[in-house]
Protein backbone atom coordinates (compact mmCIF):
# COMPACT_ATOMS: atom_id res chain seq x y z
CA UNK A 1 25.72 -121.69 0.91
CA UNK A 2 25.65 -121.48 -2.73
CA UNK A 3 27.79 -124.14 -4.80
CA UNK A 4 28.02 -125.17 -8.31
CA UNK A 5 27.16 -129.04 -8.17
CA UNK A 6 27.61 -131.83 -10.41
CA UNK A 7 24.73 -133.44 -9.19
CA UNK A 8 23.67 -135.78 -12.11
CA UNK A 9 25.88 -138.11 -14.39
CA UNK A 10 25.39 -135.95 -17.58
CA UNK A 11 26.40 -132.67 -19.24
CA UNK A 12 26.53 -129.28 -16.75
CA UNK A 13 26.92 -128.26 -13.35
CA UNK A 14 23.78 -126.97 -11.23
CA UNK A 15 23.70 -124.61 -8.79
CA UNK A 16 22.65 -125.85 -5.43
CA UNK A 17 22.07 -124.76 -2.03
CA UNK A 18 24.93 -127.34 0.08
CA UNK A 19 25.70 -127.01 3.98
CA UNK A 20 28.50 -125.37 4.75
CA UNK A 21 31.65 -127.23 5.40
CA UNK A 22 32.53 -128.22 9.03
CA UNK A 23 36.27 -127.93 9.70
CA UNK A 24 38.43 -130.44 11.49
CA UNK A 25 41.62 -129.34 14.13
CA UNK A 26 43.74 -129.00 11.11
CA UNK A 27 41.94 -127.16 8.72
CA UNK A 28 40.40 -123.42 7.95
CA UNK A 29 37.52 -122.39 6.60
CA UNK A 30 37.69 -120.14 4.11
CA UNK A 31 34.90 -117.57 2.26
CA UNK A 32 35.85 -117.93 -1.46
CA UNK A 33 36.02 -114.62 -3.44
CA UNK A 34 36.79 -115.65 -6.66
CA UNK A 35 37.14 -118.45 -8.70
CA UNK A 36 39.02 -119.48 -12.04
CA UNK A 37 37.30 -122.12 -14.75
CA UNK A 38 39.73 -124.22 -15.74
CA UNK A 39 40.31 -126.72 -18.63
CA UNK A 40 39.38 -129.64 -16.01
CA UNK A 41 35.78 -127.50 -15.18
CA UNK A 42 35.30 -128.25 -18.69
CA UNK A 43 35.74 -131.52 -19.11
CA UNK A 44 33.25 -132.15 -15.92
CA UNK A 45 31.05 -129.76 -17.51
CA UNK A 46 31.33 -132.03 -20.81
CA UNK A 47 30.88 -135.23 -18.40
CA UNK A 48 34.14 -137.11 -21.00
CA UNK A 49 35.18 -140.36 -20.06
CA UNK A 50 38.01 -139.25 -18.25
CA UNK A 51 35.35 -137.49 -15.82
CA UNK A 52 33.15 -140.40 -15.57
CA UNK A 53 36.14 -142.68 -14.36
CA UNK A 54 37.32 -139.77 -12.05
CA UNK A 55 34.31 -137.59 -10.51
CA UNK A 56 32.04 -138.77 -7.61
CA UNK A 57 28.45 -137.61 -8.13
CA UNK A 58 27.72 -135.30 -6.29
CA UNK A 59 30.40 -133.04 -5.67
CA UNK A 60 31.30 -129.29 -5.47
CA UNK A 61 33.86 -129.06 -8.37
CA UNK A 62 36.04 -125.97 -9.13
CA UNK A 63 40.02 -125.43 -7.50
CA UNK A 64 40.92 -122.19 -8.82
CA UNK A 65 39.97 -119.75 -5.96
CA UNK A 66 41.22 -117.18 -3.90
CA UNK A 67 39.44 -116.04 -0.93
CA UNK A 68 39.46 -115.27 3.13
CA UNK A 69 40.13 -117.20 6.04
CA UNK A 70 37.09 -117.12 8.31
CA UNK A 71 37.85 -120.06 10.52
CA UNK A 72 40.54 -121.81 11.90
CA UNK A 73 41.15 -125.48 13.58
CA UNK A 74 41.61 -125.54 16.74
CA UNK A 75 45.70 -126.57 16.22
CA UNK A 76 46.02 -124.50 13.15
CA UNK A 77 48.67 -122.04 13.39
CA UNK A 78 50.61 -119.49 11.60
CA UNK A 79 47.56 -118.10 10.03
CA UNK A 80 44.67 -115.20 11.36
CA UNK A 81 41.25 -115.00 10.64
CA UNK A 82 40.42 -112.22 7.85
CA UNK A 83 44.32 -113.23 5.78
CA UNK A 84 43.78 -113.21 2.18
CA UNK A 85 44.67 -116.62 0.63
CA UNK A 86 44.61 -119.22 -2.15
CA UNK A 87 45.85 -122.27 -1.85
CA UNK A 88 47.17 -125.63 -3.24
CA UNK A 89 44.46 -128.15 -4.38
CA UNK A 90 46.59 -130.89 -4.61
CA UNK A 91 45.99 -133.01 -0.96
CA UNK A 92 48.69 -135.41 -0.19
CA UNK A 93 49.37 -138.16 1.98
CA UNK A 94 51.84 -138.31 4.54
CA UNK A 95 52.98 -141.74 4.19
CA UNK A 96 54.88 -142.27 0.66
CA UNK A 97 58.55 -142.59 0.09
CA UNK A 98 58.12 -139.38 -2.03
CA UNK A 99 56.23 -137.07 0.78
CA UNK A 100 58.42 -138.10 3.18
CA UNK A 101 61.36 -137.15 1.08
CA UNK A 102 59.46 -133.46 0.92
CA UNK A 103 58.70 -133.73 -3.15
CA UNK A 104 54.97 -133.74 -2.31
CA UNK A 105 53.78 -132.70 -5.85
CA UNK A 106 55.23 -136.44 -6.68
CA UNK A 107 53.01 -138.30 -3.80
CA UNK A 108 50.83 -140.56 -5.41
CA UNK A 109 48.28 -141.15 -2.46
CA UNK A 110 47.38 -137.09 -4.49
CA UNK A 111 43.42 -136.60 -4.06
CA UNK A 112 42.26 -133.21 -5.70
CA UNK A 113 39.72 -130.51 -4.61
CA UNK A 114 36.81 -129.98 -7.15
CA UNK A 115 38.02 -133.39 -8.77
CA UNK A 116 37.69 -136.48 -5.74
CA UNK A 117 36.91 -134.12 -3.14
CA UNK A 118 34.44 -131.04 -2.03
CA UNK A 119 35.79 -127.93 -4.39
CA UNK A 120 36.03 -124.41 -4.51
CA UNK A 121 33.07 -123.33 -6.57
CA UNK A 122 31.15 -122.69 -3.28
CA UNK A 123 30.84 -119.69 -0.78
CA UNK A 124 32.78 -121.49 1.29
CA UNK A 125 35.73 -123.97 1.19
CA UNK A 126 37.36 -126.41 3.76
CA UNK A 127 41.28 -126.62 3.24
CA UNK A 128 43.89 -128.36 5.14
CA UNK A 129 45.93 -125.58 6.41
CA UNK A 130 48.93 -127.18 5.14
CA UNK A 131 47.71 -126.15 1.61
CA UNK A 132 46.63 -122.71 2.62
CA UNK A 133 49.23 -119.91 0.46
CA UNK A 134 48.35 -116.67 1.82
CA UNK A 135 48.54 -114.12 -0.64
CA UNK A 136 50.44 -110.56 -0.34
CA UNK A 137 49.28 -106.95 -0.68
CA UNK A 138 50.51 -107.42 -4.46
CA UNK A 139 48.52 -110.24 -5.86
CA UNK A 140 44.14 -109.49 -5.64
CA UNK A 141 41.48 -111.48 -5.53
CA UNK A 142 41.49 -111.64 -9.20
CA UNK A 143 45.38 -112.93 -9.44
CA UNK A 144 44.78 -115.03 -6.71
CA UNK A 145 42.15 -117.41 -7.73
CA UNK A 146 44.30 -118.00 -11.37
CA UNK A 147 47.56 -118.68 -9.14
CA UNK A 148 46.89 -122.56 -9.98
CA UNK A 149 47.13 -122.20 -13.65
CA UNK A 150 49.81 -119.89 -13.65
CA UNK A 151 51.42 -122.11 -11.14
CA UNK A 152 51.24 -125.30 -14.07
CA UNK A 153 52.74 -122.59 -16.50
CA UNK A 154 55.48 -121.38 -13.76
CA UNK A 155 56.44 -125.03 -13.13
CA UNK A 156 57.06 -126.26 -16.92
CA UNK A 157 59.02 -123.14 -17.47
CA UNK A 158 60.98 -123.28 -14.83
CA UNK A 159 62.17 -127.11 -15.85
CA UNK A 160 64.95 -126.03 -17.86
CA UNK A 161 67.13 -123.00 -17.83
CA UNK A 162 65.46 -120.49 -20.40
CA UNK A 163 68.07 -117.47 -19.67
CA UNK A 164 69.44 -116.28 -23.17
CA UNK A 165 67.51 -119.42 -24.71
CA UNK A 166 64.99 -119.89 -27.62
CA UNK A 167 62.07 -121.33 -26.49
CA UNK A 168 58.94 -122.78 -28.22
CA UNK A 169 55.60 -123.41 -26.85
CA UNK A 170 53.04 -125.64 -28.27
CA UNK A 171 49.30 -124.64 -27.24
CA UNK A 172 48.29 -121.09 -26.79
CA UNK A 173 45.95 -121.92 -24.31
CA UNK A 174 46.06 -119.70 -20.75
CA UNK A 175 48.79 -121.75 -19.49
CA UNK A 176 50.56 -121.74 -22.96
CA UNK A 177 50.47 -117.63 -22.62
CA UNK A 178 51.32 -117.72 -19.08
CA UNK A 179 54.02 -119.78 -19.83
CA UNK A 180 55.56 -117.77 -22.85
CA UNK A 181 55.03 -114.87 -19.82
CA UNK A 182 57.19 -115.73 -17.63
CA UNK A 183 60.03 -117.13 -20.01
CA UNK A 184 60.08 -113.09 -21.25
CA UNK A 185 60.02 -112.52 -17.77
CA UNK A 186 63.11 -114.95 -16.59
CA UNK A 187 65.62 -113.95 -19.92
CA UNK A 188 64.44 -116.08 -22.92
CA UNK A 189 65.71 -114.46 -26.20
CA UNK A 190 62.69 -115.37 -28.48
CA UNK A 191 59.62 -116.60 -27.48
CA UNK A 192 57.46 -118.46 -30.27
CA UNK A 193 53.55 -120.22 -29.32
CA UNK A 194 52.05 -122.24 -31.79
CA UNK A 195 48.13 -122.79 -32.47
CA UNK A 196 45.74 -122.99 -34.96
CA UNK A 197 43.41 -120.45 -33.46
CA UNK A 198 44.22 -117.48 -34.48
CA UNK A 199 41.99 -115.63 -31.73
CA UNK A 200 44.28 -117.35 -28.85
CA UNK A 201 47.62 -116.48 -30.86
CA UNK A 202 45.75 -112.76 -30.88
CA UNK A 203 45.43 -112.78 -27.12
CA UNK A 204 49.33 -114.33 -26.77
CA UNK A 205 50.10 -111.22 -28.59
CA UNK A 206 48.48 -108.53 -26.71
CA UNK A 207 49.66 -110.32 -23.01
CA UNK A 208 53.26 -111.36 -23.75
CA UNK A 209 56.13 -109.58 -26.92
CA UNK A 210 56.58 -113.22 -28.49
CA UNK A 211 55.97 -114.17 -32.22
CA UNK A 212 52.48 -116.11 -32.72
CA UNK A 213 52.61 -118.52 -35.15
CA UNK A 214 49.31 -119.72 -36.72
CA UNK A 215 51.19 -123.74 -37.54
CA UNK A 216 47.85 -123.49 -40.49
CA UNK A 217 49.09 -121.05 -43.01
CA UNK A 218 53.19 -120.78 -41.39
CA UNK A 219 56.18 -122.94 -40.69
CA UNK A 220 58.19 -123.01 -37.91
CA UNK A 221 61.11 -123.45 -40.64
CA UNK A 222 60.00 -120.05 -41.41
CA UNK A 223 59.40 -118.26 -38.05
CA UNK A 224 63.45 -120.00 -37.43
CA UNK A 225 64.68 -118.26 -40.58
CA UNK A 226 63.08 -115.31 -39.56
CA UNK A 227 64.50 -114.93 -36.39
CA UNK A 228 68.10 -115.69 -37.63
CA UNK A 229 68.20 -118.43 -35.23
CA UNK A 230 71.09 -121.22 -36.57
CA UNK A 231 70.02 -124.48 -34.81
CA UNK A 232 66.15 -124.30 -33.80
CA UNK A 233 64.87 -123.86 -30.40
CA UNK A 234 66.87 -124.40 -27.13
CA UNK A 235 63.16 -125.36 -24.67
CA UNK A 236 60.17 -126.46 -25.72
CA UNK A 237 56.94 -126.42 -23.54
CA UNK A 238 54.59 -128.77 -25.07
CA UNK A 239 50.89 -126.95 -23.83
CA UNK A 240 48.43 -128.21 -26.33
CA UNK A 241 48.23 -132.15 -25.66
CA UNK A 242 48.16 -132.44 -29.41
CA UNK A 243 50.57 -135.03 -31.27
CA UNK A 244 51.14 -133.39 -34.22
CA UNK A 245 52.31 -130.28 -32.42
CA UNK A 246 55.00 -132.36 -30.27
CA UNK A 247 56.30 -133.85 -33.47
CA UNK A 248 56.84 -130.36 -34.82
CA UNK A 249 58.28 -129.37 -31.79
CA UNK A 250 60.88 -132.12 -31.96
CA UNK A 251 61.43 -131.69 -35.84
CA UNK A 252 62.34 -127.63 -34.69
CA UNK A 253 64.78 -128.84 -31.38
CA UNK A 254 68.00 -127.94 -31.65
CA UNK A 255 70.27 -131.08 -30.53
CA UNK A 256 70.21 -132.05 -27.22
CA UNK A 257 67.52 -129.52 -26.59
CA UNK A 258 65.12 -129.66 -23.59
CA UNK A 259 61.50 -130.34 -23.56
CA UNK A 260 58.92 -130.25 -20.71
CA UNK A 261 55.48 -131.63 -21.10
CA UNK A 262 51.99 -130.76 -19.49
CA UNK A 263 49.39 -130.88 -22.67
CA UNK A 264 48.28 -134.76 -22.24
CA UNK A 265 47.55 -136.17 -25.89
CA UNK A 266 44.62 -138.32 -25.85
CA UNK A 267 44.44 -141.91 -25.18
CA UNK A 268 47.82 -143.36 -26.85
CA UNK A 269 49.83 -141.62 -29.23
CA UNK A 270 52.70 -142.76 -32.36
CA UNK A 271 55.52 -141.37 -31.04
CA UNK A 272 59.04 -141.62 -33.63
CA UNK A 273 61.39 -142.15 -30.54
CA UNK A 274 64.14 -142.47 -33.06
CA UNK A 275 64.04 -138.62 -34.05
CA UNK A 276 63.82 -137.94 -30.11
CA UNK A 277 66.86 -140.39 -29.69
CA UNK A 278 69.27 -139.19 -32.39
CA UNK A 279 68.80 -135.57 -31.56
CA UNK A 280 69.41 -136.31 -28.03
CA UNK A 281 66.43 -134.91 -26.66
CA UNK A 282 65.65 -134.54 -22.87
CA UNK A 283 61.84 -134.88 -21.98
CA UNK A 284 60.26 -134.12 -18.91
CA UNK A 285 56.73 -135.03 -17.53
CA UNK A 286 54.92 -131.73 -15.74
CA UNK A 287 52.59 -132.42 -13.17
CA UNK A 288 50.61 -129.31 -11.46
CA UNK A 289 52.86 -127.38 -9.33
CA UNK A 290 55.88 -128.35 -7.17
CA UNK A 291 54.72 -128.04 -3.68
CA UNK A 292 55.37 -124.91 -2.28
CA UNK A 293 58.38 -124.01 -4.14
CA UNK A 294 56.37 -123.16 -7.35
CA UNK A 295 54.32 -121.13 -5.41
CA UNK A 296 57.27 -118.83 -3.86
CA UNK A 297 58.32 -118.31 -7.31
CA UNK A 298 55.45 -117.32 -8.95
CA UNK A 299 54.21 -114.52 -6.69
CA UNK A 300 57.96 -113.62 -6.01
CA UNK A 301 57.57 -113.05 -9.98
CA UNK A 302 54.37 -111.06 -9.70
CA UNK A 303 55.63 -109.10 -6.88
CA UNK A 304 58.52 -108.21 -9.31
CA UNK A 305 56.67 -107.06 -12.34
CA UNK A 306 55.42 -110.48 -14.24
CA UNK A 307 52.14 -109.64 -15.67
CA UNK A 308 49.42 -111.93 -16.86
CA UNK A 309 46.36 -110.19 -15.84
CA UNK A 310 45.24 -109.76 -20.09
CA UNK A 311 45.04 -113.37 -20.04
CA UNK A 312 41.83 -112.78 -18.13
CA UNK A 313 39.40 -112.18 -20.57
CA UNK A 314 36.15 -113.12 -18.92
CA UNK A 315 34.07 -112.00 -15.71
CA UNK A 316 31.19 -113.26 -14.65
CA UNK A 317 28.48 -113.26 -11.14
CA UNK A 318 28.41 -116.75 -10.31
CA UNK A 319 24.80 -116.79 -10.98
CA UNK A 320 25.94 -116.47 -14.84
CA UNK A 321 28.24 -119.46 -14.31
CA UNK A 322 27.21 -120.55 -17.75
CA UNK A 323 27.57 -117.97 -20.04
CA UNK A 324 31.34 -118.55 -18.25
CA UNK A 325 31.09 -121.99 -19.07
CA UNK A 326 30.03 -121.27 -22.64
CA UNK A 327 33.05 -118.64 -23.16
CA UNK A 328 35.57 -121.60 -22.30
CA UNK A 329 33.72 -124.11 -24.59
CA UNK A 330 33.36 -121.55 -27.62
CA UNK A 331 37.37 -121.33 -27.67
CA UNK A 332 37.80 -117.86 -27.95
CA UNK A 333 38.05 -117.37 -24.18
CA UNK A 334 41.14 -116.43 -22.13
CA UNK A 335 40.81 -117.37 -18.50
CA UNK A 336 37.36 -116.76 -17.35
CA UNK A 337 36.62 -115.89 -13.79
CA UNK A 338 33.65 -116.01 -11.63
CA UNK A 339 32.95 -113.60 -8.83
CA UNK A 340 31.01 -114.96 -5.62
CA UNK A 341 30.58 -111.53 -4.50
């Protein structure tokens, strides 16, 4: 089968010829369709320290995907041969105090697909059927293989209660756009993203109604004014991993606002805990998707009219994987997608 390899300990991925995967009682085999790049493609691509701590060479690397089931372990059940499906790239272990309690997106025993283990950038993909979400009539192909992403965006969103609230997002990345998506979506009453490229805060625009804010040449003291909001912003979701941007974000909190984090700032980061303490500020870690709840949500949302298909702004064959790659390292790229036809 084709598979997008990163076969040496330096820049790029290769595409290789790889055996197809042999399935175990438990698993299924599925025939991937399509597959999303995501930010962590990039930074395996890039071959950053945090990939050379992380990534065994060689592996198949990619985890966005959506796809077909085309084999099934012998004790699998509860799913056919020829169901549409994505699925959870997260693989847990069975024996921690947290998987046994049934929060499995806090196990720490976590190994992920296209990161420690055989991926999804591949014809074909082995998957414990435990992690197997088959996807509805409602949600394609296309949809499908970005349900990981939009599942990151779903989960911070969902942290706090966003219903009739103001909410600020840091980062308009394709997580920061889902994310300002589906707080339109659930009630929020305005929706500001923050960035300092301008052709992101363009695409924000065109997916979601929220007011861009380009933090180089505007204030959020003047976006609050604007708005006629009193306090600042009920919710922030911190998207962008930059420091700056969550100190802004706390400066524009009302008190006792609500934050939820899944940008990751670089190495260690100055934090002024004594502006977080004195406005009584709640802040939550995000980490991928809470296992399957997350998942029920989101495509109950997309079944329901949540729409994030704009944030798709690049297709590619696979065999063009790198033009793909150079979209999402030229930064004016939405999600990019890759077709295994």
């Amino acid at each position: 089968m084709k598979a997008l390899v990163k076969a040496r300990p330096e820049p790029g991925l290769w595409l290789e010829r790889q055996p197809v995967p042999e399935i175990g009682p438990h698993d299924v085999l599925i025939m991937i369709r399509k597959t999303g790049v995501c930010g962590t493609d990039i930074h395996i691509w890039n071959w950053d320290d945090w990939a050379q701590k992380t990534v065994p060479v060689p592996l198949i690397t990619g985890h966005e995907f959506a796809g077909e089931i085309v084999e099934l372990g012998r004790l699998v059940e509860g799913l056919e041969i020829g169901q549409r499906c994505s699925g959870e790239g997260h693989l847990i272990g069975k024996t921690s105090r947290q998987s046994r309690a049934g929060k499995f997106h806090l196990d720490p025993e976590t190994r992920g697909i296209g990161v420690n283990e055989p991926g999804a950038f591949a014809e074909y993909l082995r998957l414990p059927a435990f992690n197997v979400v088959p996807l509805p009539d409602a949600v394609d192909d296309e949809i499908g293989a970005i349900l990981d992403p939009l599942g990151n965006a779903v989960h911070t969103a969902l942290s706090f209660d966003l219903v009739g609230e103001d909410v600020l997002i840091t980062g308009a990345g394709p997580i920061g756009i889902m994310a300002a998506a589906v707080a339109r979506h659930i009630g929020a009453r305005h929706v500001v993203i923050t960035d300092i490229n301008q052709t992101r805060l363009d695409l924000a625009a065109d997916v979601v109604d929220l007011r861009p804010v380009n933090i180089a040449t505007e204030t959020l003291d003047e976006v609050i004014a604007e708005l006629g909001m009193k306090e600042g912003f009920d919710v922030g979701l911190e998207m962008s991993g930059n420091q700056r941007a969550l100190d802004q974000m706390v400066e524009a909190m009302v008190m006792g606002g609500h934050i939820a984090m899944l940008g990751i700032p670089p190495g260690k980061s100055a934090v002024d805990w004594s502006r977080i303490v004195f406005k009584a500020i709640t802040i939550k870690g995000v980490y991928g998707r809470e296992i399957f709840e997350t998942w029920y949500k989101m495509i109950a949302m997309l079944e329901n009219g949540l729409d994030v298909r704009k944030v798709i702004t690049h297709r590619f064959p696979v065999d063009a994987f790198r033009e793909g790659f150079q979209a999402m390292l030229g930064g004016k790229s939405g999600k990019v997608v890759l077709d295994w036809g």
